[in-house]
N, C-alpha and C. Protein backbone atom coordinates (compact mmCIF):
# COMPACT_ATOMS: atom_id res chain seq x y z
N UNK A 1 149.16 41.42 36.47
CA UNK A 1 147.73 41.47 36.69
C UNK A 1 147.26 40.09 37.11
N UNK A 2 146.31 39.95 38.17
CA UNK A 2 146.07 38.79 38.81
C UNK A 2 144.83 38.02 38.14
N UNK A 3 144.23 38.62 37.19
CA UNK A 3 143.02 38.32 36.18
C UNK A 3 143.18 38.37 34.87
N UNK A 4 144.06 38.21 33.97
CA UNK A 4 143.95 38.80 32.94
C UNK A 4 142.73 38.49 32.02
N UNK A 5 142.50 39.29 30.96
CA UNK A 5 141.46 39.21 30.04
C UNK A 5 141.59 37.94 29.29
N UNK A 6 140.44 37.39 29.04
CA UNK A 6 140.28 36.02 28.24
C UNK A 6 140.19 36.28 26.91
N UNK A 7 140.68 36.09 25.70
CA UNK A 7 140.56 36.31 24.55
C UNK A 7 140.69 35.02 23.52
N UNK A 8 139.72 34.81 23.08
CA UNK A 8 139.45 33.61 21.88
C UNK A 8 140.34 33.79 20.98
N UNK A 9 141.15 33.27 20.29
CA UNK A 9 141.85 33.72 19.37
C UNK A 9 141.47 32.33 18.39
N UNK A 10 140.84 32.96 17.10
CA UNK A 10 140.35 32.33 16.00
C UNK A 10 141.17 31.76 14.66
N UNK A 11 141.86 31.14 14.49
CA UNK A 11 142.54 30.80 13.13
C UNK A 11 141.69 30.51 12.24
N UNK A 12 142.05 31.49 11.22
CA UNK A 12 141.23 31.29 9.92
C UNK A 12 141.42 30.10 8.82
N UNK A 13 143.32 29.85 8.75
CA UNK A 13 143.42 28.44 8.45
C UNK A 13 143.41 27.28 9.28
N UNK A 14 142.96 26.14 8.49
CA UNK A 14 143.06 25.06 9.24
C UNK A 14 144.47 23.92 8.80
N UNK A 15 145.39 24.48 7.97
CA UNK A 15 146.41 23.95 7.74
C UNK A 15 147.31 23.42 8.80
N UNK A 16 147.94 22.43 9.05
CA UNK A 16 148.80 21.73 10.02
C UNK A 16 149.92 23.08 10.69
N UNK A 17 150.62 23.29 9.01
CA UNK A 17 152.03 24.37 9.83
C UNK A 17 150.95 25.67 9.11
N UNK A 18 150.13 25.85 9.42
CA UNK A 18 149.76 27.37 9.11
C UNK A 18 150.34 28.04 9.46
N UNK A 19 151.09 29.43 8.70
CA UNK A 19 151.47 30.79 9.18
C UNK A 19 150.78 31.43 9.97
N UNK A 20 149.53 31.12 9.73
CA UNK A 20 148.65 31.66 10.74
C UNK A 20 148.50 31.17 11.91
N UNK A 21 148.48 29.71 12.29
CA UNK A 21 148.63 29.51 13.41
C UNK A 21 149.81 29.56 14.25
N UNK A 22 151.34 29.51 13.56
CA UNK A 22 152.44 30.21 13.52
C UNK A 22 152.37 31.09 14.65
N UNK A 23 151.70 32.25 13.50
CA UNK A 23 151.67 33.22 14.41
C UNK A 23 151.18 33.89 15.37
N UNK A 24 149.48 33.08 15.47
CA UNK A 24 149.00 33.44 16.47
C UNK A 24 149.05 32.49 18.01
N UNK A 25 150.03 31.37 17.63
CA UNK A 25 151.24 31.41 18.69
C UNK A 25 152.08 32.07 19.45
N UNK A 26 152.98 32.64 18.64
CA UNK A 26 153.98 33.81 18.58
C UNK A 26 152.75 34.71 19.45
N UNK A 27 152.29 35.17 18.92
CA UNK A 27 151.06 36.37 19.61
C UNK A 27 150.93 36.02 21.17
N UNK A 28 150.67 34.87 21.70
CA UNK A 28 150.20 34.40 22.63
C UNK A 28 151.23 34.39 23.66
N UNK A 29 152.55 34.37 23.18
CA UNK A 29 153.90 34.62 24.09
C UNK A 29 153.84 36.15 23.85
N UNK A 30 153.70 36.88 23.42
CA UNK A 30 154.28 37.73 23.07
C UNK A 30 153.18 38.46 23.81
N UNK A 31 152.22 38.50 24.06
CA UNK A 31 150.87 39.34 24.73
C UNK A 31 151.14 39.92 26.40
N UNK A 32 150.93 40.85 26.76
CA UNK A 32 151.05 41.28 27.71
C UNK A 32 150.15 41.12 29.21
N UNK A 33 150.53 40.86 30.40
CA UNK A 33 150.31 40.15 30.97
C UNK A 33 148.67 40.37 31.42
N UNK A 34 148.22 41.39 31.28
CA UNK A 34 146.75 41.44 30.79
C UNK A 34 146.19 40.79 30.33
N UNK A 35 146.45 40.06 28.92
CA UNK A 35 145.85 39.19 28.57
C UNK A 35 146.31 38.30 28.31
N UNK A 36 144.93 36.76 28.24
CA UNK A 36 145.54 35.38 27.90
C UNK A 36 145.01 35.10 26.59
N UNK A 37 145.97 34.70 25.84
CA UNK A 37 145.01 34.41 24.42
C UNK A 37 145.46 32.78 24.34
N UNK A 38 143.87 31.74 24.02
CA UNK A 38 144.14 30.71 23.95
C UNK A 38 143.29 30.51 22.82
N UNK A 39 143.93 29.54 21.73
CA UNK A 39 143.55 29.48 20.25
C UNK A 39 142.32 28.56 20.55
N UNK A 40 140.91 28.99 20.03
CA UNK A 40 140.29 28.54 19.99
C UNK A 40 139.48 27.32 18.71
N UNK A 41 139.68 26.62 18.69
CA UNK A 41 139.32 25.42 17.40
C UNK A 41 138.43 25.90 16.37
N UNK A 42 138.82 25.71 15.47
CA UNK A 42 137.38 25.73 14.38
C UNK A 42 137.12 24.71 13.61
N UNK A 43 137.93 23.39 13.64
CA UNK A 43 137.66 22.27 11.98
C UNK A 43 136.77 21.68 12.43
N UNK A 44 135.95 21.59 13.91
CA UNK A 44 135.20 20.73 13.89
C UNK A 44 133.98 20.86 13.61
N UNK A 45 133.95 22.01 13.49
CA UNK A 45 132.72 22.42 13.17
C UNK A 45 132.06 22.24 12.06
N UNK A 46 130.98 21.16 11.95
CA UNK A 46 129.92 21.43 10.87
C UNK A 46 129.11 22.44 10.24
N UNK A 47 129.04 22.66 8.73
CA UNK A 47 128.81 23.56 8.36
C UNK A 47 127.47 24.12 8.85
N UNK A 48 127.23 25.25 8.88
CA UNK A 48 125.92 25.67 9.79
C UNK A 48 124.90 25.78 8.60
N UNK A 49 123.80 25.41 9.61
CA UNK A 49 122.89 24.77 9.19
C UNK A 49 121.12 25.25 9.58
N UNK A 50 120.49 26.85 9.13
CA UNK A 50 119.49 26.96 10.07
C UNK A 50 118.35 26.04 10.70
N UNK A 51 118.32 24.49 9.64
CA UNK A 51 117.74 23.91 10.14
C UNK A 51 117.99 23.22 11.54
N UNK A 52 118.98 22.96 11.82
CA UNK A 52 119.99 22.13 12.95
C UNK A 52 119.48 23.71 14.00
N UNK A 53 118.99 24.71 14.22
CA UNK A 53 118.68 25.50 15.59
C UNK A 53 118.03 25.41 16.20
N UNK A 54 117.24 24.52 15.90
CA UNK A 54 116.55 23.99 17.09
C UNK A 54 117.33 23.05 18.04
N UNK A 55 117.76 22.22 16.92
CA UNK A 55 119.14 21.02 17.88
C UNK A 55 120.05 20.97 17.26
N UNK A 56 121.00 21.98 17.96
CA UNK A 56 122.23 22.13 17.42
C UNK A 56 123.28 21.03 17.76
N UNK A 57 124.09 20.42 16.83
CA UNK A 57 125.45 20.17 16.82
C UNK A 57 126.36 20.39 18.14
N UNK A 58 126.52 19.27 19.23
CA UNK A 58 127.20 19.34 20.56
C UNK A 58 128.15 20.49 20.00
N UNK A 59 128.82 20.58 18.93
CA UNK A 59 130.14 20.80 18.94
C UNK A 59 130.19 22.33 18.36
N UNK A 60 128.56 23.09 18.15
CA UNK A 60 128.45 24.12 17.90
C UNK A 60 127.91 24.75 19.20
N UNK A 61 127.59 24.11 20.11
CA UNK A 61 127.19 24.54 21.79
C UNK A 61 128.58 24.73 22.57
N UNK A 62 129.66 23.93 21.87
CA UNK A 62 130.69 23.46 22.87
C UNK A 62 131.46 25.53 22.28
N UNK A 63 131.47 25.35 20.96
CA UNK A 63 131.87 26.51 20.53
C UNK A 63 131.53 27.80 21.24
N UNK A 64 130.09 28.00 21.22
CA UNK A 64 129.45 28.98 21.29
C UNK A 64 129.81 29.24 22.96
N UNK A 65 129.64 28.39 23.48
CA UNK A 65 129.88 28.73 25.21
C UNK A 65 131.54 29.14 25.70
N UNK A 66 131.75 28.94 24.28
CA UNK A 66 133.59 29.04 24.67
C UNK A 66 133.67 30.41 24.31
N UNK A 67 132.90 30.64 23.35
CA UNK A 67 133.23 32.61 22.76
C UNK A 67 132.29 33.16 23.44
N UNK A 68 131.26 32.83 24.02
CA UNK A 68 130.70 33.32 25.00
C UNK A 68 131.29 33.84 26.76
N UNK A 69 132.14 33.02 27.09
CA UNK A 69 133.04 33.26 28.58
C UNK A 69 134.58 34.20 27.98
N UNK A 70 134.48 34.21 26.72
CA UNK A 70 135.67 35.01 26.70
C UNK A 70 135.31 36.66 26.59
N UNK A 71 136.23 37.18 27.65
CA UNK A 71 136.46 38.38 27.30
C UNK A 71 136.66 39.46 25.71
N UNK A 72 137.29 38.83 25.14
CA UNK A 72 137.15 39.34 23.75
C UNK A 72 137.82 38.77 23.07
N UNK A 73 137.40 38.77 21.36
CA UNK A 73 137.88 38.12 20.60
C UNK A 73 138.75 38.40 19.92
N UNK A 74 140.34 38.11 19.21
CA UNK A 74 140.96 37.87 18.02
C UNK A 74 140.80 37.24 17.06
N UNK A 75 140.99 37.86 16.12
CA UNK A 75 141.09 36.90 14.69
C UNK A 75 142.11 36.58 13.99
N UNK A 76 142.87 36.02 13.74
CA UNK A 76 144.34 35.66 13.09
C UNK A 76 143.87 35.10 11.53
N UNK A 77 144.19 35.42 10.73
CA UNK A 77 143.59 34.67 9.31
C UNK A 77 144.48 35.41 8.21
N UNK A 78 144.34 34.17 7.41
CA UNK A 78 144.76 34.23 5.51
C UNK A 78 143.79 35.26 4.79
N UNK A 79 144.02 34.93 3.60
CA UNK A 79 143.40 35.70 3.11
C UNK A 79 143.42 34.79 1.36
N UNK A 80 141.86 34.43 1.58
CA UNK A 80 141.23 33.24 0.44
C UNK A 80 140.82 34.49 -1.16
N UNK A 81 140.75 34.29 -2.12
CA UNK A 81 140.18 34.57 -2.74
C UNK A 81 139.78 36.48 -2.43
N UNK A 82 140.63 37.31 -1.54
CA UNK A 82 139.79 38.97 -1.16
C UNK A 82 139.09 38.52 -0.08
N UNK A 83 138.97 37.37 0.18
CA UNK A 83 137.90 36.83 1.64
C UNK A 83 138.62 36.66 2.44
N UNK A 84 137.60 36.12 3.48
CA UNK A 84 137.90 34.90 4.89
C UNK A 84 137.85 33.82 4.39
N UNK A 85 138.76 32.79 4.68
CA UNK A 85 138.23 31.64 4.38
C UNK A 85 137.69 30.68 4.93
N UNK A 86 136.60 29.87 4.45
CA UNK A 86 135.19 29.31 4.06
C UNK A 86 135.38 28.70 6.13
N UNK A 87 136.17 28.12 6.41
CA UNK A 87 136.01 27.70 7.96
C UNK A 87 135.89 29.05 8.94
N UNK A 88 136.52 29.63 8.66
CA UNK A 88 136.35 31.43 9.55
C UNK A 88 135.10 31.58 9.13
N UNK A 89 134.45 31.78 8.32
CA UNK A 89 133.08 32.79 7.85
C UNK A 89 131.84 31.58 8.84
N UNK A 90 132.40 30.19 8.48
CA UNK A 90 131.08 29.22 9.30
C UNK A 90 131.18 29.16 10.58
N UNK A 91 132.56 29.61 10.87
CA UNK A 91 132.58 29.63 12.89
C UNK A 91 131.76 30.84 13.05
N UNK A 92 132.00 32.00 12.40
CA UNK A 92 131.45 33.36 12.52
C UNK A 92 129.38 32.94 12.47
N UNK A 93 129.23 32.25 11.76
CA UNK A 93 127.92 32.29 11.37
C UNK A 93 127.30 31.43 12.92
N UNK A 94 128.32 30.09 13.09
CA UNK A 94 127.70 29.19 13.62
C UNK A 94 127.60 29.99 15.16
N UNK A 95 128.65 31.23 15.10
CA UNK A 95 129.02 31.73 16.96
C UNK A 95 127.67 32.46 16.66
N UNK A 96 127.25 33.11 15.73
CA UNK A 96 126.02 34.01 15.34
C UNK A 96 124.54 33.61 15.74
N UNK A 97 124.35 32.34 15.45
CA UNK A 97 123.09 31.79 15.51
C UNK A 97 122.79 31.39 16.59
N UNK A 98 121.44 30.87 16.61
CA UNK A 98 120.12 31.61 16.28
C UNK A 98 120.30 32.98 16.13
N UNK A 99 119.50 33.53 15.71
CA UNK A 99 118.92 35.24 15.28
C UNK A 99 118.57 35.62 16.66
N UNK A 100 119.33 36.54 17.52
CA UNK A 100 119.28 37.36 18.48
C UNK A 100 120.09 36.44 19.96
N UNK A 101 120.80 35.41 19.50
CA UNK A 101 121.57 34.94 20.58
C UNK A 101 123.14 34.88 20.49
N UNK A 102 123.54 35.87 19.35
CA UNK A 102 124.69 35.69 19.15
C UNK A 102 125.68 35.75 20.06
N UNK A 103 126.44 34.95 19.98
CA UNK A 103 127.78 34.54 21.29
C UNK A 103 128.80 35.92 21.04
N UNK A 104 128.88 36.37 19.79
CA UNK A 104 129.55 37.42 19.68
C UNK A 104 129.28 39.07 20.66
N UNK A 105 128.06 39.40 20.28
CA UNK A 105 127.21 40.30 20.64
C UNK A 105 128.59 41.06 22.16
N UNK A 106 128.62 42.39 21.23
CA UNK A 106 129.14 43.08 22.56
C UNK A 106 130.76 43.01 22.70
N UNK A 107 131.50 42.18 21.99
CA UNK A 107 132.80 41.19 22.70
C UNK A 107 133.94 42.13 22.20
N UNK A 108 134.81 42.61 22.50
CA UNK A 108 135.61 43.85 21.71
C UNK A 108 136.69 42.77 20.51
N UNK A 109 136.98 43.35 19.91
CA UNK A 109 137.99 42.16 19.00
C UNK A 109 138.83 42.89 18.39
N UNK A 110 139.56 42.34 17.75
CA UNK A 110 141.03 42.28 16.84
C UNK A 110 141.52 41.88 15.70
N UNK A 111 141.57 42.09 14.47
CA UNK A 111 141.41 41.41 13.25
C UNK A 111 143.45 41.59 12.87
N UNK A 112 144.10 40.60 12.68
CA UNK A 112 145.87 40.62 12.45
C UNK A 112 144.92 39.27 11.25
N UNK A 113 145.56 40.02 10.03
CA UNK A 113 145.68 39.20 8.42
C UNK A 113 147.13 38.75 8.11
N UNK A 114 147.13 38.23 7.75
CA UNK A 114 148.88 37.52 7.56
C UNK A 114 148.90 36.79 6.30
N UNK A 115 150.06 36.95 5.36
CA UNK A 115 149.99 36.31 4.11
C UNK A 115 151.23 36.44 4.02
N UNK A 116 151.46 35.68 2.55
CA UNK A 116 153.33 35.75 2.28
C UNK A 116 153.23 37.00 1.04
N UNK A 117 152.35 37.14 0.74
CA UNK A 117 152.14 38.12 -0.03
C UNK A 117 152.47 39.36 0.28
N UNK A 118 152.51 40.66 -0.59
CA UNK A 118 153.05 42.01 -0.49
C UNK A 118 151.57 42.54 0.56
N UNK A 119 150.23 42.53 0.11
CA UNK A 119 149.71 43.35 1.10
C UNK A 119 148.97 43.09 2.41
N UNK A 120 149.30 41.92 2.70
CA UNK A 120 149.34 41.20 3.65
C UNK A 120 147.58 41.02 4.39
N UNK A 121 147.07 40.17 3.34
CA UNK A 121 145.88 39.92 4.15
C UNK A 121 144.40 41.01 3.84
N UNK A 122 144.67 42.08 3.07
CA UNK A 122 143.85 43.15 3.01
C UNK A 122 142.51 43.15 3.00
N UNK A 123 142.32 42.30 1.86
CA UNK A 123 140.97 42.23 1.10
C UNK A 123 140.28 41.32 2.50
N UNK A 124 140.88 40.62 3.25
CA UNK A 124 140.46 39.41 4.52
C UNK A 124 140.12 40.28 5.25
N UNK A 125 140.57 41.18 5.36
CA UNK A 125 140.61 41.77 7.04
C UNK A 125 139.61 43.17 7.53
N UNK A 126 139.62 43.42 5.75
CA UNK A 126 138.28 44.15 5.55
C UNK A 126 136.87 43.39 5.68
N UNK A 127 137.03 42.25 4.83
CA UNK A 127 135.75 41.96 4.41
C UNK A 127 135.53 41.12 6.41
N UNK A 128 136.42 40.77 6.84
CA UNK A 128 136.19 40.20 8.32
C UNK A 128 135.48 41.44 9.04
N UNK A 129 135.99 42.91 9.08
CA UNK A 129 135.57 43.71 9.75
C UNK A 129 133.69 44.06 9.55
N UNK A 130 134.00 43.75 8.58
CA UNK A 130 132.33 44.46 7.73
C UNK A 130 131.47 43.40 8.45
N UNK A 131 131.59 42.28 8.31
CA UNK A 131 130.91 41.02 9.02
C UNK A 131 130.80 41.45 10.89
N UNK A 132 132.01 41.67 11.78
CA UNK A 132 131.93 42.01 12.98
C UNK A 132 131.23 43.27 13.26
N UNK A 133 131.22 44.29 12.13
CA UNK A 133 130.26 45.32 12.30
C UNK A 133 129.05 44.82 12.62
N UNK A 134 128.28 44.03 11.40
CA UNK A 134 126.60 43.73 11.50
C UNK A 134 126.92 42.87 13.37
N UNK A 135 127.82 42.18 13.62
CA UNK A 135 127.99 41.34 15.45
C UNK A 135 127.54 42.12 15.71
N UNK A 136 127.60 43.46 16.45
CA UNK A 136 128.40 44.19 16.93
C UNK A 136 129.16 43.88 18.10
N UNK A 137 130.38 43.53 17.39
CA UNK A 137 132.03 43.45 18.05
C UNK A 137 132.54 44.44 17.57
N UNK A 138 132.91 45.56 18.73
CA UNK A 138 133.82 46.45 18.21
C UNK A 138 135.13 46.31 18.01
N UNK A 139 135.78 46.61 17.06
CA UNK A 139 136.79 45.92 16.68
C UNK A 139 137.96 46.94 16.41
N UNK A 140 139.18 46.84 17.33
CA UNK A 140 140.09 47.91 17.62
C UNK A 140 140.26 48.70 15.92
N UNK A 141 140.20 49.79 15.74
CA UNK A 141 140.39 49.95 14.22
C UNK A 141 142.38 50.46 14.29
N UNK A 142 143.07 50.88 15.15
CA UNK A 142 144.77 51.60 14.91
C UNK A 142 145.16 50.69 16.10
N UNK A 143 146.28 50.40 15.76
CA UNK A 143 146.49 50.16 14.69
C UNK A 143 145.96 48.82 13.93
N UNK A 144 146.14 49.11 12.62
CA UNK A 144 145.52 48.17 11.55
C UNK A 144 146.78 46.92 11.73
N UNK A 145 146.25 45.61 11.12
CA UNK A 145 147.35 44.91 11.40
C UNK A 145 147.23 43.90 10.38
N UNK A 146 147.76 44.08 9.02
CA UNK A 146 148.55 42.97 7.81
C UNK A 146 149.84 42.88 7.58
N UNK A 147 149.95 41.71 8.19
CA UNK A 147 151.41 41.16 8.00
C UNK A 147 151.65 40.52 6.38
N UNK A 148 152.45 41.15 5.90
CA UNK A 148 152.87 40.57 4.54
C UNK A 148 154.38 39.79 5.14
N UNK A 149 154.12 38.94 4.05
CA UNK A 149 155.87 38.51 4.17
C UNK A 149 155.90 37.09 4.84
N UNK A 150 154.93 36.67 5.65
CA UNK A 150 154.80 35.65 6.99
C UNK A 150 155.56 34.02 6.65
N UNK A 151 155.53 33.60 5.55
CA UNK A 151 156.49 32.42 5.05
C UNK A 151 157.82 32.64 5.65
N UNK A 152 158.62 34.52 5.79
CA UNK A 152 159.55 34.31 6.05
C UNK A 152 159.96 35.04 7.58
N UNK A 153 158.79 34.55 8.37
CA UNK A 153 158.42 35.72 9.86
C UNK A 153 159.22 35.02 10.55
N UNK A 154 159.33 33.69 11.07
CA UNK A 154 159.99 32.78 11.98
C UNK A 154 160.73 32.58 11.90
N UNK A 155 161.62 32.06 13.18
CA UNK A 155 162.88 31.40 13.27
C UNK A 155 162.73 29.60 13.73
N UNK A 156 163.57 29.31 14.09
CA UNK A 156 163.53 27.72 13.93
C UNK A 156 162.20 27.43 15.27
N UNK A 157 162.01 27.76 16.34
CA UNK A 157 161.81 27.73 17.09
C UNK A 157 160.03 28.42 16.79
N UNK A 158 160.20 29.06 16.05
CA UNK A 158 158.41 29.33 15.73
C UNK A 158 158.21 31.22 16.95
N UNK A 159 159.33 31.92 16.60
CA UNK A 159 159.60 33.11 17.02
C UNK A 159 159.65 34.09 16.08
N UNK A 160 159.02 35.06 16.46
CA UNK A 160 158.86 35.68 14.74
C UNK A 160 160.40 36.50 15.37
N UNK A 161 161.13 36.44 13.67
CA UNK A 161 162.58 36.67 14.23
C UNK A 161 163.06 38.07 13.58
N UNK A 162 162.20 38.70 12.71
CA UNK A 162 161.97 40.54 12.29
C UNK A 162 161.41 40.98 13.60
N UNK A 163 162.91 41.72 14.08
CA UNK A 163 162.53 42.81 15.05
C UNK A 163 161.67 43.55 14.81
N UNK A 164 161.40 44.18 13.64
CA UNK A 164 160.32 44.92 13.68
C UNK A 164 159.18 44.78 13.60
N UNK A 165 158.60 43.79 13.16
CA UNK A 165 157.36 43.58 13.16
C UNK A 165 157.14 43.05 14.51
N UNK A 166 157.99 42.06 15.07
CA UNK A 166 158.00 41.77 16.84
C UNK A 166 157.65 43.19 17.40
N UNK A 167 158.53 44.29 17.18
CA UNK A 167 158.24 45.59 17.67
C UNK A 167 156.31 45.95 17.48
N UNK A 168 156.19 46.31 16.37
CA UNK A 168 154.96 46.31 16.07
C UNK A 168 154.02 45.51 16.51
N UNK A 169 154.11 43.80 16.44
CA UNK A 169 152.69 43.28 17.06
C UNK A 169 153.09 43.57 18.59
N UNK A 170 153.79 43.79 19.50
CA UNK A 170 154.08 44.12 20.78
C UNK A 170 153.05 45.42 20.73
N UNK A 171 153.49 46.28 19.80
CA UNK A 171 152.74 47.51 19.96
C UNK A 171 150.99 47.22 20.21
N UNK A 172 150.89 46.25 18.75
CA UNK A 172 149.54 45.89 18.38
C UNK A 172 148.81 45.52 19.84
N UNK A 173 149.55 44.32 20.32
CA UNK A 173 148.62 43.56 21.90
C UNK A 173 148.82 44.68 22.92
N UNK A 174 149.68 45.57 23.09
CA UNK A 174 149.21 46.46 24.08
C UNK A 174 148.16 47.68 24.12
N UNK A 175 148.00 48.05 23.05
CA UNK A 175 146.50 48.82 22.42
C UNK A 175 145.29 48.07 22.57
N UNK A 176 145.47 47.05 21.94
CA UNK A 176 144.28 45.51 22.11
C UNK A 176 144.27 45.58 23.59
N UNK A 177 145.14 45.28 24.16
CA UNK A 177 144.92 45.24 26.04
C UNK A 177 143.85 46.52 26.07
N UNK A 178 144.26 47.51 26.00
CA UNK A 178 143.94 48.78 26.35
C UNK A 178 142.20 48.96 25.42
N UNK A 179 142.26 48.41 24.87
CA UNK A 179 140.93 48.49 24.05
C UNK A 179 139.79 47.35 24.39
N UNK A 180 140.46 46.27 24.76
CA UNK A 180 139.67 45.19 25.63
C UNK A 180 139.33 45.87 26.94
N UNK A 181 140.37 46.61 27.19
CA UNK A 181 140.23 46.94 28.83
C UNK A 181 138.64 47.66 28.88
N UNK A 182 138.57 48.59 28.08
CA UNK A 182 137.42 49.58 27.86
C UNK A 182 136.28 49.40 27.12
N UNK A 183 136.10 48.33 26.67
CA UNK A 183 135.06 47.81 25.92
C UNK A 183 134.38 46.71 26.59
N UNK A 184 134.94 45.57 26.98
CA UNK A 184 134.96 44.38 27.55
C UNK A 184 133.18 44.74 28.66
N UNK A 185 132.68 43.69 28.58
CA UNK A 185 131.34 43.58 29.02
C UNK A 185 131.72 43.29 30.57
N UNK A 186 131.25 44.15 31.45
CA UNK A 186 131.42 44.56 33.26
C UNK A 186 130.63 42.95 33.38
């Protein structure tokens, strides 16, 4: 494809070797030629602030115009406490604001939870969805996507090295293609 779809892809941790950013590496090779997924930043962001909307934070304009030109969004994230954690929920708020200019508005998306844990992300990936509902970002619901296990996903090289779950997120980004394809704002 001579265009492919632009897709933000959000890390929920901000850890150096995050699993999460790990993997939404891995994701980014692994995506089909439809789409480009390029990880979009979140630590710089200052915590949001309704007073600061009138004059926002360069670096919450720099944000907002970046999830704004993308075709649709991913979310790659841990899973804090049954939550998102606290840097995911303030990018979400800060892409949100002002009240009726949200950068989100419309954008189709993708929620993949990842943990080393048995249920891989659950309580995150719900409570992320419930939040993109009030966006409205429609957000692929099948397949669902928690990776448990992710401490032991990679190989030396930063390749997730379980065929099967390789099988599966392959599955995952070509549905996502197919669901960006049909949602995605003309």
């Amino acid at each position: 494809m001579s265009n492919p779809r632009d897709v933000a892809v959000l890390v929920g941790s901000l850890r150096k070797d995050s699993f999460n950013l790990k993997l939404a590496k891995a994701l980014a090779a692994l995506a089909p030629p439809q789409l480009k997924l390029e990880i979009v930043e979140i630590r710089q962001l200052s915590l949001y602030n309704q007073d600061d909307d009138a004059n926002p934070p360069a670096e919450w304009v720099v944000f907002r115009d970046r999830v704004r030109r993308a075709d649709a969004v991913l979310f790659v994230t841990p899973e804090y406490n049954r939550s998102v954690p606290a840097a995911l929920k303030n990018a979400i708020d800060v892409g949100s604001r002002p009240y009726g200019h949200s950068a989100w508005d419309g954008k189709p998306g993708g929620v993949i939870s990842a943990s080393p844990g048995n249920i891989g992300g659950f309580g995150a990936n719900h409570h992320l969805r419930q939040s993109l509902v009030f966006l409205n970002v429609p957000v692929l619901q099948q397949p669902e996507a928690y990776i448990s296990g992710v401490d032991k996903l990679f190989d030396d090289h930063g390749n997730i090295a379980n065929e099967s779950t390789r099988g599966f997120l392959n599955k995952y980004l070509t549905t996502f293609a197919a669901w960006v394809e049909r949602n995605a704002p003309r």
